[in-house]
Protein backbone atom coordinates (compact mmCIF):
# COMPACT_ATOMS: atom_id res chain seq x y z
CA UNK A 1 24.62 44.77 -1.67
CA UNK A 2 26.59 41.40 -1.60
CA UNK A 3 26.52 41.70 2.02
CA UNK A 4 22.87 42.48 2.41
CA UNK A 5 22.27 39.62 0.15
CA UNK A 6 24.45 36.81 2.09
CA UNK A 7 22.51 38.20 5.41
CA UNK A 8 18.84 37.83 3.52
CA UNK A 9 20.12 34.33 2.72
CA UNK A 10 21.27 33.34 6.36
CA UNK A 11 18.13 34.77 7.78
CA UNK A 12 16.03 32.45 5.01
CA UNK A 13 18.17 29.38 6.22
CA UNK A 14 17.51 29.93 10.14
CA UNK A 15 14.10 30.67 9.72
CA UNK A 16 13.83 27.13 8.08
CA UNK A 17 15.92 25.23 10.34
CA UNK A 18 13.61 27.06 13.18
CA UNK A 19 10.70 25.80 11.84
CA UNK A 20 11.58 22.54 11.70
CA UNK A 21 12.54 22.82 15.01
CA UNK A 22 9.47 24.14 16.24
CA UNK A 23 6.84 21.85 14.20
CA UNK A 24 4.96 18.89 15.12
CA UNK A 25 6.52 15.91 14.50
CA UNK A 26 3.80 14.57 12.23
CA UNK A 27 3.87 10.45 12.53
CA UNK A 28 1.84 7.92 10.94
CA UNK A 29 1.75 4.07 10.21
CA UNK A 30 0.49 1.94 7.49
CA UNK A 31 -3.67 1.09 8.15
CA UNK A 32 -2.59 -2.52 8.98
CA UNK A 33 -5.15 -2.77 11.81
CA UNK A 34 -8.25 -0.50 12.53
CA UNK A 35 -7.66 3.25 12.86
CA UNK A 36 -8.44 2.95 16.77
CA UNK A 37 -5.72 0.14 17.61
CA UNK A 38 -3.37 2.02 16.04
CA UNK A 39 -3.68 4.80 17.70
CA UNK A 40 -4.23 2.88 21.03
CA UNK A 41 -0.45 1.09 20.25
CA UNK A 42 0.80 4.64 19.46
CA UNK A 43 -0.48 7.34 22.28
CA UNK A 44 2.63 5.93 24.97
CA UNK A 45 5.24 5.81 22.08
CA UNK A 46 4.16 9.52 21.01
CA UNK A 47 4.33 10.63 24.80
CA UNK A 48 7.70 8.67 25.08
CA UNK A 49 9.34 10.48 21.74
CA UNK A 50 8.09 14.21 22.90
CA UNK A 51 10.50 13.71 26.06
CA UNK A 52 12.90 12.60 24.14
CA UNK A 53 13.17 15.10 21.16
CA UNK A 54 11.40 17.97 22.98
CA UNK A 55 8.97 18.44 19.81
CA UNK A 56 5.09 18.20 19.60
CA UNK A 57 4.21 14.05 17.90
CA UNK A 58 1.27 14.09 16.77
CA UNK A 59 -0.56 10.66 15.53
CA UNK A 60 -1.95 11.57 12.12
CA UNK A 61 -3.60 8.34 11.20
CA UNK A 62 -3.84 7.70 7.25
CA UNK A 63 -6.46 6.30 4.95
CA UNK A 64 -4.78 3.60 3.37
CA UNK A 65 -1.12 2.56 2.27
CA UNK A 66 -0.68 4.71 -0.66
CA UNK A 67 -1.59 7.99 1.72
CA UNK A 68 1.18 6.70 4.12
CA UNK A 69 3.97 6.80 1.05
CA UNK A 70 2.53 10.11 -0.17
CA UNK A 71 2.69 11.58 2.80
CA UNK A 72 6.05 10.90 3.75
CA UNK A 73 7.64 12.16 0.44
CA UNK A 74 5.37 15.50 0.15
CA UNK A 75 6.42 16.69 3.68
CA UNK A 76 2.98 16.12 4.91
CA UNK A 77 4.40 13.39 7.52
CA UNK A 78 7.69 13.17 8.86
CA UNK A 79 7.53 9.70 9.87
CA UNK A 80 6.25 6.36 9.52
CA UNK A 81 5.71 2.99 10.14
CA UNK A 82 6.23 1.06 6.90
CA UNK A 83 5.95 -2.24 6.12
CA UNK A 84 9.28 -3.31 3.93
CA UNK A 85 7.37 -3.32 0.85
CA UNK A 86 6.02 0.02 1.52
CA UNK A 87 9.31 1.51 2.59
CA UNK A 88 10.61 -0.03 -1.01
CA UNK A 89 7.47 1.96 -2.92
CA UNK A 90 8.48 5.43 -0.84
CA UNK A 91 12.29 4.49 -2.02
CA UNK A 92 11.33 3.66 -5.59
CA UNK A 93 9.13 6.99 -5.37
CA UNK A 94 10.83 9.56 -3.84
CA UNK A 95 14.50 8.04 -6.27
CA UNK A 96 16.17 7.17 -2.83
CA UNK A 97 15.07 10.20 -0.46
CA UNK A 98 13.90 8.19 2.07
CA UNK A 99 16.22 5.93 5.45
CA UNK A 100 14.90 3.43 7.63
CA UNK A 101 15.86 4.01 10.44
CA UNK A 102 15.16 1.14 13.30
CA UNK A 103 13.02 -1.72 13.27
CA UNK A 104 12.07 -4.76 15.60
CA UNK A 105 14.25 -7.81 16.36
CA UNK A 106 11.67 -9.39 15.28
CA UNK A 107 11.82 -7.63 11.88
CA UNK A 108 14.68 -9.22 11.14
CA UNK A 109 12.88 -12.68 10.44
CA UNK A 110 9.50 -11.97 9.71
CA UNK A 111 6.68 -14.00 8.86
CA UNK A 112 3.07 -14.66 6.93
CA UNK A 113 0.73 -17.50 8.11
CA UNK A 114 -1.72 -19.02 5.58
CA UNK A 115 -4.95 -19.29 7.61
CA UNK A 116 -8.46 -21.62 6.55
CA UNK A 117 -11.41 -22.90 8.09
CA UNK A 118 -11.51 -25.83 5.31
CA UNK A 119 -10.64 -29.65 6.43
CA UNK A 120 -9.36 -29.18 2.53
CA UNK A 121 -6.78 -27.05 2.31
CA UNK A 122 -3.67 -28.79 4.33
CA UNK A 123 -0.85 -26.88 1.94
CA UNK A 124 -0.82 -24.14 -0.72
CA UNK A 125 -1.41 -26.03 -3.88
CA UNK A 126 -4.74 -27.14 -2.79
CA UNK A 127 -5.71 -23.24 -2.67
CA UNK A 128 -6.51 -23.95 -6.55
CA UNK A 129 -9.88 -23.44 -7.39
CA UNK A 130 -10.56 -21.52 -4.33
CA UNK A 131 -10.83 -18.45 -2.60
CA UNK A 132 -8.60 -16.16 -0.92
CA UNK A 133 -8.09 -13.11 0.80
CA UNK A 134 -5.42 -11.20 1.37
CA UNK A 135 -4.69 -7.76 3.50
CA UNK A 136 -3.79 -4.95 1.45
CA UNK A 137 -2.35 -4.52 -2.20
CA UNK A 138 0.40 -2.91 -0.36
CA UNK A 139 0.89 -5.14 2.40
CA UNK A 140 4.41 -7.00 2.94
CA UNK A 141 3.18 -9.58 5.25
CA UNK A 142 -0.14 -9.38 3.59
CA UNK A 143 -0.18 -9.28 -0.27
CA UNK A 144 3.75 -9.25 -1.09
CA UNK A 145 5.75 -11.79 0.48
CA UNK A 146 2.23 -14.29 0.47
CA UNK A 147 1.81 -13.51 -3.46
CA UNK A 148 5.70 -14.49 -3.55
CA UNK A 149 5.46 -18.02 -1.58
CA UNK A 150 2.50 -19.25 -3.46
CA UNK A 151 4.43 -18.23 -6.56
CA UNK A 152 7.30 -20.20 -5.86
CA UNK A 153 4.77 -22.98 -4.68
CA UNK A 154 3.76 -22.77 -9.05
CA UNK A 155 0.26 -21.56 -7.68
CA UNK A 156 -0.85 -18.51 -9.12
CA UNK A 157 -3.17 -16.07 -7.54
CA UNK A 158 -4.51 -14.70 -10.37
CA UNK A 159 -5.30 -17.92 -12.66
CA UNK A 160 -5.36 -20.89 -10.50
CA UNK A 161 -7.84 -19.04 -7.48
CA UNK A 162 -11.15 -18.79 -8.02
CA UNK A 163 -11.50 -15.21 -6.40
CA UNK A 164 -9.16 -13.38 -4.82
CA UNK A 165 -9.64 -10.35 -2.54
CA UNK A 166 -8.08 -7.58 -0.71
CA UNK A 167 -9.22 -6.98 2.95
CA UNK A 168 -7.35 -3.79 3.68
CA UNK A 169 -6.27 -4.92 6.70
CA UNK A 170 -4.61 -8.55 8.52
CA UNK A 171 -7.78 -8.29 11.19
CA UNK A 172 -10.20 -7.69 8.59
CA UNK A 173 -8.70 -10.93 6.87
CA UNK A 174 -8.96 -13.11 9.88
CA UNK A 175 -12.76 -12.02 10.13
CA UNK A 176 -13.38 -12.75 6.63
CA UNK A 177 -12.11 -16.38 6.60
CA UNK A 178 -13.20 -16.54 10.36
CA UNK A 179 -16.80 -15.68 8.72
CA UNK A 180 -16.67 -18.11 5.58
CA UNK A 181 -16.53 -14.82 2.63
CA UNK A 182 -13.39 -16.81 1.59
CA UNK A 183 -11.88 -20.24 1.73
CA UNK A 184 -8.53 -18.72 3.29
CA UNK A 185 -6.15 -15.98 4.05
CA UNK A 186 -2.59 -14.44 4.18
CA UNK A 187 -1.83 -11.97 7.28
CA UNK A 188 1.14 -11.02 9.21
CA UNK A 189 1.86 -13.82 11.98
CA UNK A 190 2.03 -10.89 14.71
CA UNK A 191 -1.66 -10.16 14.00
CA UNK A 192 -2.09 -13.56 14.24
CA UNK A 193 -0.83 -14.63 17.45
CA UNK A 194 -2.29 -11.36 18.88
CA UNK A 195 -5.81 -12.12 18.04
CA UNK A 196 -5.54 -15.77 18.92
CA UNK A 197 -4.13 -14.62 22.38
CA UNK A 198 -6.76 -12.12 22.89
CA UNK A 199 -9.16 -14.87 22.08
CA UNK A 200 -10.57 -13.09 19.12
CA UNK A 201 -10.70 -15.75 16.96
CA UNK A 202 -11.80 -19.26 17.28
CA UNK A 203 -8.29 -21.51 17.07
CA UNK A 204 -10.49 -24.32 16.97
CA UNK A 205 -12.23 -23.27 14.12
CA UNK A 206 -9.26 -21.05 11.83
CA UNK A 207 -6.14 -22.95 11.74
CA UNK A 208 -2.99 -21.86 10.32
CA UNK A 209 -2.05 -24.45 7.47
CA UNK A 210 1.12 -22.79 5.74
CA UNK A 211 3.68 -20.55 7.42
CA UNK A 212 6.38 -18.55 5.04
CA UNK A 213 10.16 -19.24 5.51
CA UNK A 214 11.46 -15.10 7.55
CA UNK A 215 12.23 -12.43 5.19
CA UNK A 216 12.68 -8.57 6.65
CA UNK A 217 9.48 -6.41 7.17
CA UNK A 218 8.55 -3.35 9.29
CA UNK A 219 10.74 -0.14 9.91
CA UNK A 220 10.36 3.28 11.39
CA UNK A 221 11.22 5.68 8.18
CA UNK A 222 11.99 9.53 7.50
CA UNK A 223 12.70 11.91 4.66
CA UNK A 224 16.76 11.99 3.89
CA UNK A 225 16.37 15.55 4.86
CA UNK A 226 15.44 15.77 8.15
CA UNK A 227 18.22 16.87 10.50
CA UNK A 228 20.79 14.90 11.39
CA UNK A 229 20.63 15.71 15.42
CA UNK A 230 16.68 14.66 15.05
CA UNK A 231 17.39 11.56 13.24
CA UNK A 232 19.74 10.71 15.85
CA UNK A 233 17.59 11.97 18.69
CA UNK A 234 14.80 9.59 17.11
CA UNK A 235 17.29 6.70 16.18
CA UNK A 236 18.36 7.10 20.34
CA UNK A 237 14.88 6.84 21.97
CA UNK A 238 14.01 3.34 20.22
CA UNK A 239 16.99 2.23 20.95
CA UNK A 240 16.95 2.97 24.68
CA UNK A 241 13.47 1.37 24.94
CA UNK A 242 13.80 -0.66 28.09
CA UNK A 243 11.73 -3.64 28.62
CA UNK A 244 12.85 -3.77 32.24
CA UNK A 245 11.36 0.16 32.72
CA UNK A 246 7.70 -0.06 33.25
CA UNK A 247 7.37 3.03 30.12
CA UNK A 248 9.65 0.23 28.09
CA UNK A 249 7.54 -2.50 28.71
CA UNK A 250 4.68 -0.88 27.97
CA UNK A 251 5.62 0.77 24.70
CA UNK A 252 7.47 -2.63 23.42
CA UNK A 253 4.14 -5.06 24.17
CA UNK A 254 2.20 -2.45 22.57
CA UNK A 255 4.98 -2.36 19.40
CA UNK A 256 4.73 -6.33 19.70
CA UNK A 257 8.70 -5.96 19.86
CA UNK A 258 11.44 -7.65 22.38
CA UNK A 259 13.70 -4.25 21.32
CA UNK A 260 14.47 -2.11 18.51
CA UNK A 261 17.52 -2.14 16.40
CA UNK A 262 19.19 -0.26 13.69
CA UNK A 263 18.46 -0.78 10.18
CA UNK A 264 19.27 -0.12 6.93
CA UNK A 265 18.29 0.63 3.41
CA UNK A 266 20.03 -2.86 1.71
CA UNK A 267 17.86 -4.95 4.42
CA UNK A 268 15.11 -4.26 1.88
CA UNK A 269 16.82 -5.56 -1.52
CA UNK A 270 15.41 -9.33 -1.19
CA UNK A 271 11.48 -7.45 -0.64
CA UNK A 272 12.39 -5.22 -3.90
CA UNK A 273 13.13 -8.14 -5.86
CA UNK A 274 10.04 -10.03 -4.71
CA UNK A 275 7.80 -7.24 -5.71
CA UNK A 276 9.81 -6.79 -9.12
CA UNK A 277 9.49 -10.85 -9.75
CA UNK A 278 5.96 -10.28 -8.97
CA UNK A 279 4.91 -7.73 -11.15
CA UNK A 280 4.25 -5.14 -7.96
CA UNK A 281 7.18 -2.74 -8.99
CA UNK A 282 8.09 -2.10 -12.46
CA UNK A 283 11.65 -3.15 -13.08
């Protein structure tokens, strides 16, 4: 009966392990951008992790920065693309359950512009009185670490601006400055420099005024319990990203990276304690 038992057991445990094997690997990203450039910047980087792990990836494409979180921890995604003060929300939530796994070079030092349209505004204080946008509630580049800087700057957002707002997204900030619905905005300087080099936005016109001092941001993440040989398999392919392959090159301008690197959990503590200092994650 033991026996019998310990067998039923086994077969429960290889039957799991199989199924995982044999699933899509479900990805997503934070809605940083709109819903078609994201999956634009992901279809060669899905193609280039199916050789590499020999599963089905699979774009699944979320509605907005909470759903990215939620995902992740109730085993509806496997992995995503999370800003650091996202990945710090799916830590707090799921008590720990989650690891970063690589991120950008550029990650390492990351950065927020301040952008305006107003002859005015020439540094942060004189954002008193007026009105600002910034990307989502959720956003690192776009909420947190901005929210953080004017803070420190003894400006805040919620009593010393007239309005504030929430785009949902670092393009949809650009156009609302870019359009006069506010007097300025906070984005992530990658957006930025993209948009200005696609010629999307008027540099004449929207200026940068106020660029943040680097702090760590974005990171590919996965549930603690995934395999270990998929992890690595994963954790491999990023890493062997060559910008000298035409595949590499591809997938890296796409990612807006020079390479990926390792990372790991304690990169995040400064992002935790900004969104504990600013009221963003309970303490």
């Amino acid at each position: 009966m033991k026996f019998t038992s310990l067998l039923a057991a086994a077969g429960i445990l290889l039957a799991s392990s199989t199924a995982f094997a044999q699933q899509v690997l479900r990805v997503s990203a934070i809605p940083d951008e709109a819903p078609t450039e994201l999956q634009r910047k992901f279809k060669p980087l899905g193609e280039y992790l199916e050789k590499k792990t020999g599963m089905k990836v699979e774009f699944t494409p979320v509605t907005d920065y909470a759903a990215s979180v939620e995902g992740l921890i109730n085993h509806k995604l496997d992995m995503v693309w999370f800003g650091g003060f996202t990945f710090i929300q799916a830590k707090d939530r799921s008590k720990g359950q989650v690891v970063p796994l690589v991120q950008r070079v550029e990650d390492e030092k990351f950065r927020s512009v301040f952008i305006t349209t107003s002859p005015a505004i020439q540094k942060l204080e004189d954002l008193k009185g007026k009105t600002l946008s910034f990307g989502s509630e959720s956003s690192t580049s776009g909420h947190l670490m901005p929210r953080s800087f004017l803070l420190a700057a003894k400006v805040d957002p919620d009593s010393d601006l007239k309005r504030i707002a929430f785009s949902g997204a670092h393009d949809a900030t650009v156009a609302a400055v870019a359009g006069g619905k506010v007097d300025a905005g906070a984005l992530n300087i990658s957006v930025w420099e993209k948009l200005v080099g696609e010629k999307k936005v008027d540099a004449a016109k929207v200026r940068v005024f106020y660029t943040t001092p680097p702090y760590y941001d974005y990171n590919w993440t996965v549930r603690a319990d995934m395999p270990a040989d998929l992890k690595k398999k994963i954790t491999d392919a990023f890493l062997s990203l060559d910008p000298n392959t035409p595949e590499g090159k591809q997938i890296l301008e796409l990612q807006r990276a020079t390479r990926f690197i390792p990372t790991r959990v304690e990169n995040y503590n400064a992002i935790e304690a900004a969104a504990k200092n600013a009221g963003l994650l309970k303490k």
